[in-house]
PDB file of N, CA and C in Angstrom:
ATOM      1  N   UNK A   1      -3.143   4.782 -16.450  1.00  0.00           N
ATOM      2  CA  UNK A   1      -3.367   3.387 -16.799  1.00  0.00           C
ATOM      3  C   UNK A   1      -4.681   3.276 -17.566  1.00  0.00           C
ATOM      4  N   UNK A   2      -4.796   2.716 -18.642  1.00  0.00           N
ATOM      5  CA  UNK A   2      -6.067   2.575 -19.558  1.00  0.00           C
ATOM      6  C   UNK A   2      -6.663   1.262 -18.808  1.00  0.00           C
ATOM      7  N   UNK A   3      -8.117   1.790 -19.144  1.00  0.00           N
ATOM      8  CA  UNK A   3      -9.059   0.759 -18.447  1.00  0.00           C
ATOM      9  C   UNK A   3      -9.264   0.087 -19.580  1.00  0.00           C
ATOM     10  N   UNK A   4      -8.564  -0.187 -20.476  1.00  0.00           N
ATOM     11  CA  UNK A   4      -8.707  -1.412 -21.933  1.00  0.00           C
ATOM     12  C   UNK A   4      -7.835  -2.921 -21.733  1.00  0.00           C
ATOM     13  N   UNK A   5      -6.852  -2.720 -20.600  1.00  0.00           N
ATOM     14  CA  UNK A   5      -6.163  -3.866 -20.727  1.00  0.00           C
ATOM     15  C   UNK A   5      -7.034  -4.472 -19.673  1.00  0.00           C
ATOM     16  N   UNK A   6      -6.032  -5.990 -19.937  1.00  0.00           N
ATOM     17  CA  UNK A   6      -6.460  -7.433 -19.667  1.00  0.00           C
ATOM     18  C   UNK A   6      -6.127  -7.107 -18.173  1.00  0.00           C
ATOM     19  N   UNK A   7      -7.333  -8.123 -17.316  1.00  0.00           N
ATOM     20  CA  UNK A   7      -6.802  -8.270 -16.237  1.00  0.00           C
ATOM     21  C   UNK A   7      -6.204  -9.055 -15.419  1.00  0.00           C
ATOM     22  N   UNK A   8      -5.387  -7.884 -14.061  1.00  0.00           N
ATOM     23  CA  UNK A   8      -4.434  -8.567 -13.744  1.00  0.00           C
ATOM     24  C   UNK A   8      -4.562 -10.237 -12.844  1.00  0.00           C
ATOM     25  N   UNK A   9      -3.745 -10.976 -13.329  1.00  0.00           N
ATOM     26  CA  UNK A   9      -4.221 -12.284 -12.666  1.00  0.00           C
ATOM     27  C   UNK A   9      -2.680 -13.158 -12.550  1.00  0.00           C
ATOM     28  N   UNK A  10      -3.040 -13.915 -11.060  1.00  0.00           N
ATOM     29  CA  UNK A  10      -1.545 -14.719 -11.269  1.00  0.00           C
ATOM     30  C   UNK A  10      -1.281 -16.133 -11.233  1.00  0.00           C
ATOM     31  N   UNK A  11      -0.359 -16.564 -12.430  1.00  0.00           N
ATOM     32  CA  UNK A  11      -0.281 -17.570 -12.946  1.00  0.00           C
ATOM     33  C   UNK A  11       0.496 -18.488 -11.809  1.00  0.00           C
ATOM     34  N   UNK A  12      -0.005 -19.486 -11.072  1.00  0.00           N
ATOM     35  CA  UNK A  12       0.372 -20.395  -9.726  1.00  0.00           C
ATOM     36  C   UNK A  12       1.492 -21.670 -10.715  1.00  0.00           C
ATOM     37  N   UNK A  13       1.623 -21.889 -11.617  1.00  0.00           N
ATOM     38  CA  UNK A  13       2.123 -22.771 -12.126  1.00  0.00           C
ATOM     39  C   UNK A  13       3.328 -22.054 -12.982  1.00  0.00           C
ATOM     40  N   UNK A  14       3.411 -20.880 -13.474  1.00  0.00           N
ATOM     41  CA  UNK A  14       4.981 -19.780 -14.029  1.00  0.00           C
ATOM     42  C   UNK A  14       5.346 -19.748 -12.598  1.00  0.00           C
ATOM     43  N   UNK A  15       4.000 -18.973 -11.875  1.00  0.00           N
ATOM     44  CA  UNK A  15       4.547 -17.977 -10.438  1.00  0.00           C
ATOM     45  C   UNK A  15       5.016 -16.825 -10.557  1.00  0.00           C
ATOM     46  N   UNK A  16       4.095 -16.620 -11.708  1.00  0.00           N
ATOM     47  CA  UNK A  16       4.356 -14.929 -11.987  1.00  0.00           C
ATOM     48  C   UNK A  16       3.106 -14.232 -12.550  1.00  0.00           C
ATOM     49  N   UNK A  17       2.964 -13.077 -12.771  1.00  0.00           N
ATOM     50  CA  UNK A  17       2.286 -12.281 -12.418  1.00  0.00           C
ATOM     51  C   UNK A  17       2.001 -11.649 -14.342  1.00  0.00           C
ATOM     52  N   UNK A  18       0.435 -12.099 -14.814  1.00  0.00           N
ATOM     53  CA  UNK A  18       0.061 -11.373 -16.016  1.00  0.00           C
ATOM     54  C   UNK A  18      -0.837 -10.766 -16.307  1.00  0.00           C
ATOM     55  N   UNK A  19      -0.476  -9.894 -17.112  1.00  0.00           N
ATOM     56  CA  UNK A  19      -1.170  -9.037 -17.729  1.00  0.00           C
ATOM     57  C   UNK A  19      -0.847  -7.325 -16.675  1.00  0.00           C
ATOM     58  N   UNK A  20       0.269  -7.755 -16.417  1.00  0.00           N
ATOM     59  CA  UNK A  20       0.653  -6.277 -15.374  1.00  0.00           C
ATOM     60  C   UNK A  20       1.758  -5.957 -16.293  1.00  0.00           C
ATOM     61  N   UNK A  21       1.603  -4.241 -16.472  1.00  0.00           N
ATOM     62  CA  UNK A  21       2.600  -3.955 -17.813  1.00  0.00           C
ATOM     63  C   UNK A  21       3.898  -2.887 -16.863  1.00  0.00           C
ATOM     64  N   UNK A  22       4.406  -2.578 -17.447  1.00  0.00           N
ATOM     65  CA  UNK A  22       5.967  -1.995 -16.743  1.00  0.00           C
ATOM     66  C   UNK A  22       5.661  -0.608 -16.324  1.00  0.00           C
ATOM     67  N   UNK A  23       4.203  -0.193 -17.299  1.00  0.00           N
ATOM     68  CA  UNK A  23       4.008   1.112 -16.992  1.00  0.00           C
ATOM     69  C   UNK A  23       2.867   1.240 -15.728  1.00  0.00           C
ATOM     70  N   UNK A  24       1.876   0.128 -15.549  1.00  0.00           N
ATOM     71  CA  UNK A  24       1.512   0.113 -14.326  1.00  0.00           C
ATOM     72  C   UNK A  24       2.440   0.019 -13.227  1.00  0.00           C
ATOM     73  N   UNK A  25       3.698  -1.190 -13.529  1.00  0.00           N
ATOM     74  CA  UNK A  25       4.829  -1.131 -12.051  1.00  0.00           C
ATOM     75  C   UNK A  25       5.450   0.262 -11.780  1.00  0.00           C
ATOM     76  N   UNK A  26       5.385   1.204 -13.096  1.00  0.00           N
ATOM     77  CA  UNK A  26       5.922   2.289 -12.506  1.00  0.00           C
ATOM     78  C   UNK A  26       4.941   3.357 -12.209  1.00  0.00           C
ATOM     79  N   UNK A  27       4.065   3.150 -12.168  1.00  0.00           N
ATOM     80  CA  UNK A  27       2.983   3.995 -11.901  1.00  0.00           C
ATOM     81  C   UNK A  27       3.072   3.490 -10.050  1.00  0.00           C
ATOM     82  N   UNK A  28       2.600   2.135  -9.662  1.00  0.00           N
ATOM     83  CA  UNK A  28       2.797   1.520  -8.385  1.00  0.00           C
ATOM     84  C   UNK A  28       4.092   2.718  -7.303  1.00  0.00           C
ATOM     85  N   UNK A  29       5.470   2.216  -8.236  1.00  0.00           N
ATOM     86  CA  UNK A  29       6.181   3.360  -7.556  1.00  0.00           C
ATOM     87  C   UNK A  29       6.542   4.185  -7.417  1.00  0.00           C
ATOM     88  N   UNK A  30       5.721   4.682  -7.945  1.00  0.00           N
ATOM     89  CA  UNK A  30       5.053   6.638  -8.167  1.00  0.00           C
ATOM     90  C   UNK A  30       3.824   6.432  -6.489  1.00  0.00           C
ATOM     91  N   UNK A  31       3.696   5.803  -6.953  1.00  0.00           N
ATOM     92  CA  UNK A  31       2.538   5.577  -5.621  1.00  0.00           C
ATOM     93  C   UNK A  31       3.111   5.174  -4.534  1.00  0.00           C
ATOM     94  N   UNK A  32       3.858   4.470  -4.312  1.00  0.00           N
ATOM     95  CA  UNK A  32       4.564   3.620  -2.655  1.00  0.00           C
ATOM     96  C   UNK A  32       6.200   3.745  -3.258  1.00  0.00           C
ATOM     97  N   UNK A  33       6.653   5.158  -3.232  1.00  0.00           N
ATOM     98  CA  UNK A  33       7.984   5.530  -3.616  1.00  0.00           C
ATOM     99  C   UNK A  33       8.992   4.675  -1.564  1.00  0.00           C
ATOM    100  N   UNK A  34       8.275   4.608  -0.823  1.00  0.00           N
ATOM    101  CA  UNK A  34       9.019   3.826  -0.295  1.00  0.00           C
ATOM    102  C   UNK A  34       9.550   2.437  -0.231  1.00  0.00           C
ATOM    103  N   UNK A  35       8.426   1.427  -1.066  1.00  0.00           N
ATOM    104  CA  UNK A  35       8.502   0.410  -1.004  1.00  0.00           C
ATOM    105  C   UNK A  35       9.244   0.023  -2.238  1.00  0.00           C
ATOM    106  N   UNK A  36      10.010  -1.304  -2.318  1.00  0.00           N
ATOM    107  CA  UNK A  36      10.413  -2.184  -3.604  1.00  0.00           C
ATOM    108  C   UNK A  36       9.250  -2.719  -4.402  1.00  0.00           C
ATOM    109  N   UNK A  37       8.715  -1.813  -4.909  1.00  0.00           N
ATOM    110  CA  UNK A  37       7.843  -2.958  -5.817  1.00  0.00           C
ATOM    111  C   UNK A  37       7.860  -3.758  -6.247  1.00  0.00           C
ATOM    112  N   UNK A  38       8.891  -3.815  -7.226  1.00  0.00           N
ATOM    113  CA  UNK A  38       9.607  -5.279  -8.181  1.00  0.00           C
ATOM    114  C   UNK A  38       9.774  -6.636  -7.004  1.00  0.00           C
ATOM    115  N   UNK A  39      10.683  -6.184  -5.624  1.00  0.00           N
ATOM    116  CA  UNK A  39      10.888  -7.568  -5.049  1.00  0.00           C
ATOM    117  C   UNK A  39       9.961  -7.787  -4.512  1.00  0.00           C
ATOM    118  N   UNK A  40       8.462  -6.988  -4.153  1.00  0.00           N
ATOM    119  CA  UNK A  40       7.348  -7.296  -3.546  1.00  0.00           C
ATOM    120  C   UNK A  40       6.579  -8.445  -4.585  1.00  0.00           C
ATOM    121  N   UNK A  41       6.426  -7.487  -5.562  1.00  0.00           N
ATOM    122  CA  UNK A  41       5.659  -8.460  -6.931  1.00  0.00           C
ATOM    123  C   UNK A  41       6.192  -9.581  -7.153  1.00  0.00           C
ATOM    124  N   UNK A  42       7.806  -9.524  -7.270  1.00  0.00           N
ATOM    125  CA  UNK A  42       8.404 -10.688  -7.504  1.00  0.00           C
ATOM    126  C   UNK A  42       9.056 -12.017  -6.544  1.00  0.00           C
ATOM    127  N   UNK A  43       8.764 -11.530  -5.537  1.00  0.00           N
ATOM    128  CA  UNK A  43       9.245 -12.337  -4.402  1.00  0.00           C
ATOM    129  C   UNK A  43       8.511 -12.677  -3.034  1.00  0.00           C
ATOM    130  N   UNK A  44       8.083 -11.566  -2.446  1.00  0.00           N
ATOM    131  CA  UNK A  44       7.326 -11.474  -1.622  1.00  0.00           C
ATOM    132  C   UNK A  44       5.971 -11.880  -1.596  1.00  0.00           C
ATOM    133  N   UNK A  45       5.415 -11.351  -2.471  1.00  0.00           N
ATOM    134  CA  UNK A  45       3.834 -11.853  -2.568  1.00  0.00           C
ATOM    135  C   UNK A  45       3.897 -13.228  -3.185  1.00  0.00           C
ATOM    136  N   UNK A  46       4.407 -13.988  -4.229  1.00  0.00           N
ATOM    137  CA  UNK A  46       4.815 -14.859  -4.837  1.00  0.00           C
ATOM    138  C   UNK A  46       4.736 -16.038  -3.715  1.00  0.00           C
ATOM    139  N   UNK A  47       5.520 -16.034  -2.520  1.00  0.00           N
ATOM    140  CA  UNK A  47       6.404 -16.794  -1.192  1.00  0.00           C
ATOM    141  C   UNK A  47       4.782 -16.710  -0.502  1.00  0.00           C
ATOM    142  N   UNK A  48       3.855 -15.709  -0.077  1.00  0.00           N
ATOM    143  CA  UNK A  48       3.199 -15.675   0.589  1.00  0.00           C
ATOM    144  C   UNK A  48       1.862 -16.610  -0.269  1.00  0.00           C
ATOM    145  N   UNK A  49       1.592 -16.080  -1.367  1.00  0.00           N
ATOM    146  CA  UNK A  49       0.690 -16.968  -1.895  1.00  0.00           C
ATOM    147  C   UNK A  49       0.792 -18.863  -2.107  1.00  0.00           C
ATOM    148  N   UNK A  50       2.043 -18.703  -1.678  1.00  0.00           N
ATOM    149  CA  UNK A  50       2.386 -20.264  -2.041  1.00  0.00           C
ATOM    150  C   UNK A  50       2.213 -20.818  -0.528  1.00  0.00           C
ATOM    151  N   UNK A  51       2.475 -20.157   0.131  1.00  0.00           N
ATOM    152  CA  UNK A  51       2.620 -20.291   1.966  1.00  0.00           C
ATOM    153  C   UNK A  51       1.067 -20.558   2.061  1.00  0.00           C
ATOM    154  N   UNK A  52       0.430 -19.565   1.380  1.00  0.00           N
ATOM    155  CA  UNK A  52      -1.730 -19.864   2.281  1.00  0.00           C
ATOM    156  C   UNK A  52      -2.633 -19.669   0.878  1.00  0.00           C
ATOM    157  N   UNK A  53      -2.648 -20.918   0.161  1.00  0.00           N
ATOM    158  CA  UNK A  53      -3.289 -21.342  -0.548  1.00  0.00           C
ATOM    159  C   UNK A  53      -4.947 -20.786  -0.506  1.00  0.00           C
ATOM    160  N   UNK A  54      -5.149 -21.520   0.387  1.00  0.00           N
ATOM    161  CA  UNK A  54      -6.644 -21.308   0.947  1.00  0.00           C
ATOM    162  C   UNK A  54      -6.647 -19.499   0.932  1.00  0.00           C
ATOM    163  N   UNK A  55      -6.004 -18.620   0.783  1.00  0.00           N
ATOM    164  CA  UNK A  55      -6.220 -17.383   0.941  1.00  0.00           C
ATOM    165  C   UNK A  55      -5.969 -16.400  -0.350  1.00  0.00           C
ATOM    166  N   UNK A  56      -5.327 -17.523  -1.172  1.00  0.00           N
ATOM    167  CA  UNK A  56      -4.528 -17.305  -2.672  1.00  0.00           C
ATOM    168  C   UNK A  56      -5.737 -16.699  -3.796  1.00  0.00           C
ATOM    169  N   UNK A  57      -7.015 -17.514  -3.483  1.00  0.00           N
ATOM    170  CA  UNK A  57      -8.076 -17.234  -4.785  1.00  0.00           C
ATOM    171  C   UNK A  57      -8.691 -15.973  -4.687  1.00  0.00           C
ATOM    172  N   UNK A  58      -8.042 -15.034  -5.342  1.00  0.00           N
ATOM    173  CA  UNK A  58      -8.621 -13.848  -5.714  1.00  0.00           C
ATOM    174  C   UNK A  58      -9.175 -13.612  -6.852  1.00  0.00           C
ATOM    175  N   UNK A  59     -10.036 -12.770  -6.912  1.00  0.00           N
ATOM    176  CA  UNK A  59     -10.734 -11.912  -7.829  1.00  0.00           C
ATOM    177  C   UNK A  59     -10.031 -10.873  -7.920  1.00  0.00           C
ATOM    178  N   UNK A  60      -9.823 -10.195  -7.513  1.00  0.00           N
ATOM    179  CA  UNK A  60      -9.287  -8.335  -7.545  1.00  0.00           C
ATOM    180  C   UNK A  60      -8.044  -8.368  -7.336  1.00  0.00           C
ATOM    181  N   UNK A  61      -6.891  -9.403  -8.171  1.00  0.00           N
ATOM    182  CA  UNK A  61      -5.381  -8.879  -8.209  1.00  0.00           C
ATOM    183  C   UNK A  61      -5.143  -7.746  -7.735  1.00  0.00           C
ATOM    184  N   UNK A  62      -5.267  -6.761  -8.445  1.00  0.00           N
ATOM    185  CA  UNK A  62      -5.189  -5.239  -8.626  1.00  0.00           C
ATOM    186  C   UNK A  62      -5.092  -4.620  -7.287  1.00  0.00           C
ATOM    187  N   UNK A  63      -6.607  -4.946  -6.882  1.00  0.00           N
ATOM    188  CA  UNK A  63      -6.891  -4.709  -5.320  1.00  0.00           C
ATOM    189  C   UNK A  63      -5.925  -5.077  -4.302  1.00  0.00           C
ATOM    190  N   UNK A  64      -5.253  -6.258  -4.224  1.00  0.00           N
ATOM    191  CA  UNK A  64      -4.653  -7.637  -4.062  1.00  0.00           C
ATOM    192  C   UNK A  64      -3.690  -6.856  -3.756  1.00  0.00           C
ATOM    193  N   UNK A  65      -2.935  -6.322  -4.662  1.00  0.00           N
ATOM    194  CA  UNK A  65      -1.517  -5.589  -4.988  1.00  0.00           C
ATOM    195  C   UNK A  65      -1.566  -4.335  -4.268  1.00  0.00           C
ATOM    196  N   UNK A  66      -2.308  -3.233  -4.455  1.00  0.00           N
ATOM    197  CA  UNK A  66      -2.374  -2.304  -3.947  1.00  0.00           C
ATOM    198  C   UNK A  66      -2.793  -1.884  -2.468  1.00  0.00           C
ATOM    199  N   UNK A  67      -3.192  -3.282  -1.921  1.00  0.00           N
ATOM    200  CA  UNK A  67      -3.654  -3.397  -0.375  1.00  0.00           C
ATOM    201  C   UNK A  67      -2.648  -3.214   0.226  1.00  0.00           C
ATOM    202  N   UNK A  68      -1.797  -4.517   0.135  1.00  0.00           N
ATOM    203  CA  UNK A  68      -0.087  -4.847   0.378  1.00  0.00           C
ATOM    204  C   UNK A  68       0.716  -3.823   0.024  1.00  0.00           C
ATOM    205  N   UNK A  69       0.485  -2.926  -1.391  1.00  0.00           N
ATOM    206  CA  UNK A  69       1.552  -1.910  -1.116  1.00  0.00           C
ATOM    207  C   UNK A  69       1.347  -0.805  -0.065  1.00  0.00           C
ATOM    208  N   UNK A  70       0.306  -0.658   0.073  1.00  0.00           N
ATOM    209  CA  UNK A  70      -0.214   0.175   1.187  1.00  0.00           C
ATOM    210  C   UNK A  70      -0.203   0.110   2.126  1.00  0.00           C
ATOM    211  N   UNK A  71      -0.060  -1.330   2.756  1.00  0.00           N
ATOM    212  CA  UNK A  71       0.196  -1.467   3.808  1.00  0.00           C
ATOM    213  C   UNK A  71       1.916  -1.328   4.184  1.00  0.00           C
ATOM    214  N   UNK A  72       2.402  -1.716   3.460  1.00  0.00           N
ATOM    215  CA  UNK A  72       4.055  -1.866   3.130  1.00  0.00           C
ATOM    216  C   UNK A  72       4.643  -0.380   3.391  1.00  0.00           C
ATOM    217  N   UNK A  73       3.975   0.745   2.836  1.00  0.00           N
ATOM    218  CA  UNK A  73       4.556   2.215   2.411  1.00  0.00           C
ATOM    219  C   UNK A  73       4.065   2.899   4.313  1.00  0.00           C
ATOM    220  N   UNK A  74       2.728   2.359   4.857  1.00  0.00           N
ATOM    221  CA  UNK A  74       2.500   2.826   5.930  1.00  0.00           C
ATOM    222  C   UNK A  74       3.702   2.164   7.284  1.00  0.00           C
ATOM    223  N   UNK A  75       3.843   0.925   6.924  1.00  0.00           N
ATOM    224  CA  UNK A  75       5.036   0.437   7.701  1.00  0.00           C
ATOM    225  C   UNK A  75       6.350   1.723   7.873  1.00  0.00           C
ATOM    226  N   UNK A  76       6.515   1.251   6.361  1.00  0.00           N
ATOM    227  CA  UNK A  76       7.803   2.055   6.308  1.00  0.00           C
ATOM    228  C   UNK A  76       7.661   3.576   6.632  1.00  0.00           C
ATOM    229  N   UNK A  77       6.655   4.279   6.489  1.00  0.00           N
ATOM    230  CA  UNK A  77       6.445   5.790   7.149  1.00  0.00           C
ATOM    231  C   UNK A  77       6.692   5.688   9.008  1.00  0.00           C
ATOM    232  N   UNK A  78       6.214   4.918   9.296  1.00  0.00           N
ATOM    233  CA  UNK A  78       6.070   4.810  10.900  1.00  0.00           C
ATOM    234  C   UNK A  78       7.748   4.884  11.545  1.00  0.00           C
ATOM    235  N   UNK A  79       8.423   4.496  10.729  1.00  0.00           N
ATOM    236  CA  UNK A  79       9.899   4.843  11.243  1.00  0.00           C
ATOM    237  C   UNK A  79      10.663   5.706  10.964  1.00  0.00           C
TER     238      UNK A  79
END
């Protein structure tokens, strides 16, 4: 992933997610080959940010994303 692109940030009024490119999502599931990335990015986190506002304002998308997948891939190892 080049450290030249824009960063990642999410739009509360689309409800979707920019400046994240197809080759970072597949890089993600190169990284958390257990988890759905796509319905996480696209559904899951989406539902949760709308659910706790007050918890929504981030700085570190990126961070943001990769916490949750991590936590997600350790779930799914435990079984």
């Amino acid at each position: 992933m080049s450290t030249n692109v824009h960063k990642i940030t999410f739009n509360f009024d689309s409800m979707e997610w920019e400046n994240i490119t197809i080759d970072q999502v597949k890089f993600l599931e190169n990284c958390y080959p257990d988890v759905d990335v796509v319905e996480i990015l696209t559904k899951r986190m989406p539902a949760w940010l709308i659910s706790n506002p007050q918890k929504a304002k981030k700085k570190q998308w990126l961070r943001f994303i990769n916490n949750w997948l991590s936590r997600e891939q350790d779930r799914r190892t435990k079984f």
